[in-house]
C-alpha atoms as a PDB file:
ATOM      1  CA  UNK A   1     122.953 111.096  95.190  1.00  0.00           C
ATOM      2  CA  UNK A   2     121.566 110.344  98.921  1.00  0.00           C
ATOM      3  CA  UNK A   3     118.779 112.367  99.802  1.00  0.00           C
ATOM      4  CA  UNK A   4     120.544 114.682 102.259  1.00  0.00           C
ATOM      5  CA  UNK A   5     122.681 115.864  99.819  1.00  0.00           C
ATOM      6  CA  UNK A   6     120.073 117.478  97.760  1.00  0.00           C
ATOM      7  CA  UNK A   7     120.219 120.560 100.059  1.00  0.00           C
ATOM      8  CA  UNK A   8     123.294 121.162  98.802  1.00  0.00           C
ATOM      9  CA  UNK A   9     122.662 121.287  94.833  1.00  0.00           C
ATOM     10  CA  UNK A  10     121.487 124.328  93.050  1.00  0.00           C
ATOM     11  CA  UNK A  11     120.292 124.370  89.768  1.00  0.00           C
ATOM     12  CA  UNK A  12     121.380 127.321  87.860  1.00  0.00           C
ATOM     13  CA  UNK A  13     119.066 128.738  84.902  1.00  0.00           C
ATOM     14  CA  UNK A  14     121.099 131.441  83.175  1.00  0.00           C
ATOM     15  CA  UNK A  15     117.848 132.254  80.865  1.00  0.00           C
ATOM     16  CA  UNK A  16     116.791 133.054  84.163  1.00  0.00           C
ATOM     17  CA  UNK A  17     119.406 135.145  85.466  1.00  0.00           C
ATOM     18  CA  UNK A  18     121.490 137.318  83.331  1.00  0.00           C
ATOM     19  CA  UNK A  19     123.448 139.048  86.228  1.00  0.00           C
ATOM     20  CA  UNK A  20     126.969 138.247  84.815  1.00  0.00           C
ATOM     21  CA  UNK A  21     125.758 140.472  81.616  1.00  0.00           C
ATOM     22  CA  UNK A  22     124.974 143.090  84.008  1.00  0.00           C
ATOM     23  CA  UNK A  23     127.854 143.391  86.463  1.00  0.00           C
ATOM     24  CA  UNK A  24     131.008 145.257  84.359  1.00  0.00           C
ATOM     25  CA  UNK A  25     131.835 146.839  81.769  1.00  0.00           C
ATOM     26  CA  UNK A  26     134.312 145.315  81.203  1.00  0.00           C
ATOM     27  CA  UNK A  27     133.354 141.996  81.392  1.00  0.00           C
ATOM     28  CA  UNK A  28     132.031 141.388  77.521  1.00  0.00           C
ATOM     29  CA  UNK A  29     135.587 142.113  76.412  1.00  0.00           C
ATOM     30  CA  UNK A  30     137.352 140.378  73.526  1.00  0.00           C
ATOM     31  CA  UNK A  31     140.185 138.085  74.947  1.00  0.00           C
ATOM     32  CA  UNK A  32     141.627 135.526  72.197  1.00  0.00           C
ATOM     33  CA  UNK A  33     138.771 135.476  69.775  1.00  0.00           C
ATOM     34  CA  UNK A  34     140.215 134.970  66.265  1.00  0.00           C
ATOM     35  CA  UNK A  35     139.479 137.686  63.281  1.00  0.00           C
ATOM     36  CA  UNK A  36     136.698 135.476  61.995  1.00  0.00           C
ATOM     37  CA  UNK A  37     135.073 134.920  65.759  1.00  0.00           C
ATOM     38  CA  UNK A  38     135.211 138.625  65.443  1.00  0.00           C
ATOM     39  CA  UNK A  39     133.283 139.463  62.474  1.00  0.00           C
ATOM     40  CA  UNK A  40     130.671 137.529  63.365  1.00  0.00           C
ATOM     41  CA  UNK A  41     129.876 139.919  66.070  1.00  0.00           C
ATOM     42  CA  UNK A  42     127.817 142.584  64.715  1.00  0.00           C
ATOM     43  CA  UNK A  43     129.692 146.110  64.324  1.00  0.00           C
ATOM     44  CA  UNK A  44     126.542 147.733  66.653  1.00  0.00           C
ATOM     45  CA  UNK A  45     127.589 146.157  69.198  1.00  0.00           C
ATOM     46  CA  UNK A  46     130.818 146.246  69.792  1.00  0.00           C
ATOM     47  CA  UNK A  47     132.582 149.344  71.876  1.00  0.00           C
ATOM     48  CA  UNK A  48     134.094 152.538  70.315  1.00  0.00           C
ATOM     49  CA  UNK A  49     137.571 151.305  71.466  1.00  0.00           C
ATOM     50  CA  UNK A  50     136.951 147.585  69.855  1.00  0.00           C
ATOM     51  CA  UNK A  51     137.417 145.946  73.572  1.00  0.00           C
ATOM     52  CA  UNK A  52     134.547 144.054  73.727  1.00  0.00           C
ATOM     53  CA  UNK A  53     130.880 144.457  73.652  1.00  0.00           C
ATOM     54  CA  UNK A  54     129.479 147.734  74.151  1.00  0.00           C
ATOM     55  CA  UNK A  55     128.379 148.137  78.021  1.00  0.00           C
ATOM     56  CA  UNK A  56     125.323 150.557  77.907  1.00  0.00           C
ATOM     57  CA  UNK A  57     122.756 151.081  80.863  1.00  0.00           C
ATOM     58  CA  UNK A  58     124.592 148.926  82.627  1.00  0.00           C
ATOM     59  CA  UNK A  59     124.588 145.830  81.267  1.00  0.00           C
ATOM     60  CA  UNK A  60     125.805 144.193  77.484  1.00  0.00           C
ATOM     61  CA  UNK A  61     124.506 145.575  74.839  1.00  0.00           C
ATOM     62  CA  UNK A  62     123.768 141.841  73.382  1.00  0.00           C
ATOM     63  CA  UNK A  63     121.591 141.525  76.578  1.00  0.00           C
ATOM     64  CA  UNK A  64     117.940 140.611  75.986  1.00  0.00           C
ATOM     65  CA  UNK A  65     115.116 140.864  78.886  1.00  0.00           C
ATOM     66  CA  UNK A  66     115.180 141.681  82.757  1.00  0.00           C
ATOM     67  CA  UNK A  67     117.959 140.382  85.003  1.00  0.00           C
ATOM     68  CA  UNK A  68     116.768 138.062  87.282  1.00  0.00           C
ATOM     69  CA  UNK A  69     113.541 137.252  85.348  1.00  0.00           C
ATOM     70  CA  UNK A  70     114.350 136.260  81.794  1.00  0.00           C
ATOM     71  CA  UNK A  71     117.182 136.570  79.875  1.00  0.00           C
ATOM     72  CA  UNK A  72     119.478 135.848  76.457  1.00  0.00           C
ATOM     73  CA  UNK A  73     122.197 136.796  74.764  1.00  0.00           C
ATOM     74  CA  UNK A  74     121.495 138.208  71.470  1.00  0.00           C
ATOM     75  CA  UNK A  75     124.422 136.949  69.733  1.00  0.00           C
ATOM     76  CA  UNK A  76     124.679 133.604  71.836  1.00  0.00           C
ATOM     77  CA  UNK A  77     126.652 132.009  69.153  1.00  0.00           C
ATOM     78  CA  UNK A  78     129.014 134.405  68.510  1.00  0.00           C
ATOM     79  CA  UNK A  79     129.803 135.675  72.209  1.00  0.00           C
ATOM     80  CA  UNK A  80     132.830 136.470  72.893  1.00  0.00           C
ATOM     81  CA  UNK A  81     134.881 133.646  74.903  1.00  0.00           C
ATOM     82  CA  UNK A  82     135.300 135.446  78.233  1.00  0.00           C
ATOM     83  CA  UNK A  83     131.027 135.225  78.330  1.00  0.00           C
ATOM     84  CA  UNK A  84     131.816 131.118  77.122  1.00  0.00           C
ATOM     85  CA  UNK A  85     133.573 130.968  80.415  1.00  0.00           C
ATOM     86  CA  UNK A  86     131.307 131.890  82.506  1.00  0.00           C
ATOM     87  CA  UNK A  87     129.952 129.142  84.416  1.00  0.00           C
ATOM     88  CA  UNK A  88     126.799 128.855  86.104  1.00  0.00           C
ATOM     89  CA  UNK A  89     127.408 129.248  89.763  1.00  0.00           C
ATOM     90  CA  UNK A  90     130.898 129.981  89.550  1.00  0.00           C
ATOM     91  CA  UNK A  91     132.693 132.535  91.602  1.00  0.00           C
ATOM     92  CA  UNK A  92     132.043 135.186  89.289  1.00  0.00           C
ATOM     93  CA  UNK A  93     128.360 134.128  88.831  1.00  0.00           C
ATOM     94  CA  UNK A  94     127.671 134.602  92.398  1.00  0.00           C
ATOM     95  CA  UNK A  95     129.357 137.688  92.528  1.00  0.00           C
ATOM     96  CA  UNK A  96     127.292 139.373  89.738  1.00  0.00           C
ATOM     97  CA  UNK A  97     124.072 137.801  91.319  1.00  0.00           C
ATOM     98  CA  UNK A  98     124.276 139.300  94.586  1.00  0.00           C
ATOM     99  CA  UNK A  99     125.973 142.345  92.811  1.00  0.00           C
ATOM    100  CA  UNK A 100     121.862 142.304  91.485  1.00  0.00           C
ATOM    101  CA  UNK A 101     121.157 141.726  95.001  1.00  0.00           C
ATOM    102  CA  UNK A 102     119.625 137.910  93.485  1.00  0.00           C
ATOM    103  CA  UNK A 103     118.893 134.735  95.639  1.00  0.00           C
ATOM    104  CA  UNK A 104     120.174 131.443  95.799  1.00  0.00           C
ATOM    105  CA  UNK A 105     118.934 128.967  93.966  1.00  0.00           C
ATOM    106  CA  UNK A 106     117.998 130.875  91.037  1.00  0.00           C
ATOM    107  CA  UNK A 107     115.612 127.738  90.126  1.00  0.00           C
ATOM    108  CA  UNK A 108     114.332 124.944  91.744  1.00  0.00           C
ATOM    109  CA  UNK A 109     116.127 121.781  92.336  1.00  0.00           C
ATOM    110  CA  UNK A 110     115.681 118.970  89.792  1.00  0.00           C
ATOM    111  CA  UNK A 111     114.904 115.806  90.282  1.00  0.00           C
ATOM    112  CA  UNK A 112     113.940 116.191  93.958  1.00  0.00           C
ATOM    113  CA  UNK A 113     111.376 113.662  94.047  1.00  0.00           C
ATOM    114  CA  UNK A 114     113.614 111.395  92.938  1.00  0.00           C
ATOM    115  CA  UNK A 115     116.946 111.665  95.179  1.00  0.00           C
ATOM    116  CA  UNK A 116     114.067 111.230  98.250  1.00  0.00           C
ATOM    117  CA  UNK A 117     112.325 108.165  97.128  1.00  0.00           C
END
């Protein structure tokens, strides 16, 4: 990568983020998980009408930390697959951030010193 492209790459740190567990509630939603996928997830936590994961104080319940500071997913790996999706600094990852009113980048660029050498 030339050196005045680095401008132009953002690293995205989702442990650093969180917004897209914070932006709907109906986003943690069960799509085409399978019955086993399912019970993995623990009862708590999912919502009275079995849609997805509960959405409380806005954000998923399986939410752990401060949005925009630091972040995980309590059940990481059983999460449903709409959250699997999700891509760091996809459309719907910059829409939650500045939904949460969060910069670009969300961490520095990597490898920096090395792309200008």
């Amino acid at each position: 990568m030339a050196a005045q492209d680095v401008d132009s790459v953002a690293v995205f740190d989702c442990q650093s983020c969180g917004a897209c567990c914070a932006y709907a509630a109906d986003w943690p939603r069960f799509s085409t998980e399978d019955d086993d996928e399912l019970e993995r997830i623990p009862e708590a936590l999912v919502a009275t009408d079995l849609s997805g994961i509960r959405f409380e104080n806005g954000r998923c319940a399986a939410l752990r930390g401060e949005v925009g500071k630091a972040t995980a997913c309590g059940i990481y790996d059983a999460r449903p697959h709409v959250c699997r999706a999700c891509m760091p600094g996809d459309p719907e990852c910059l829409t939650a951030r500045a939904a949460h009113g969060l910069d670009l980048p969300i961490s520095p660029l990597v490898g920096v010193e090395e792309w200008s050498a």
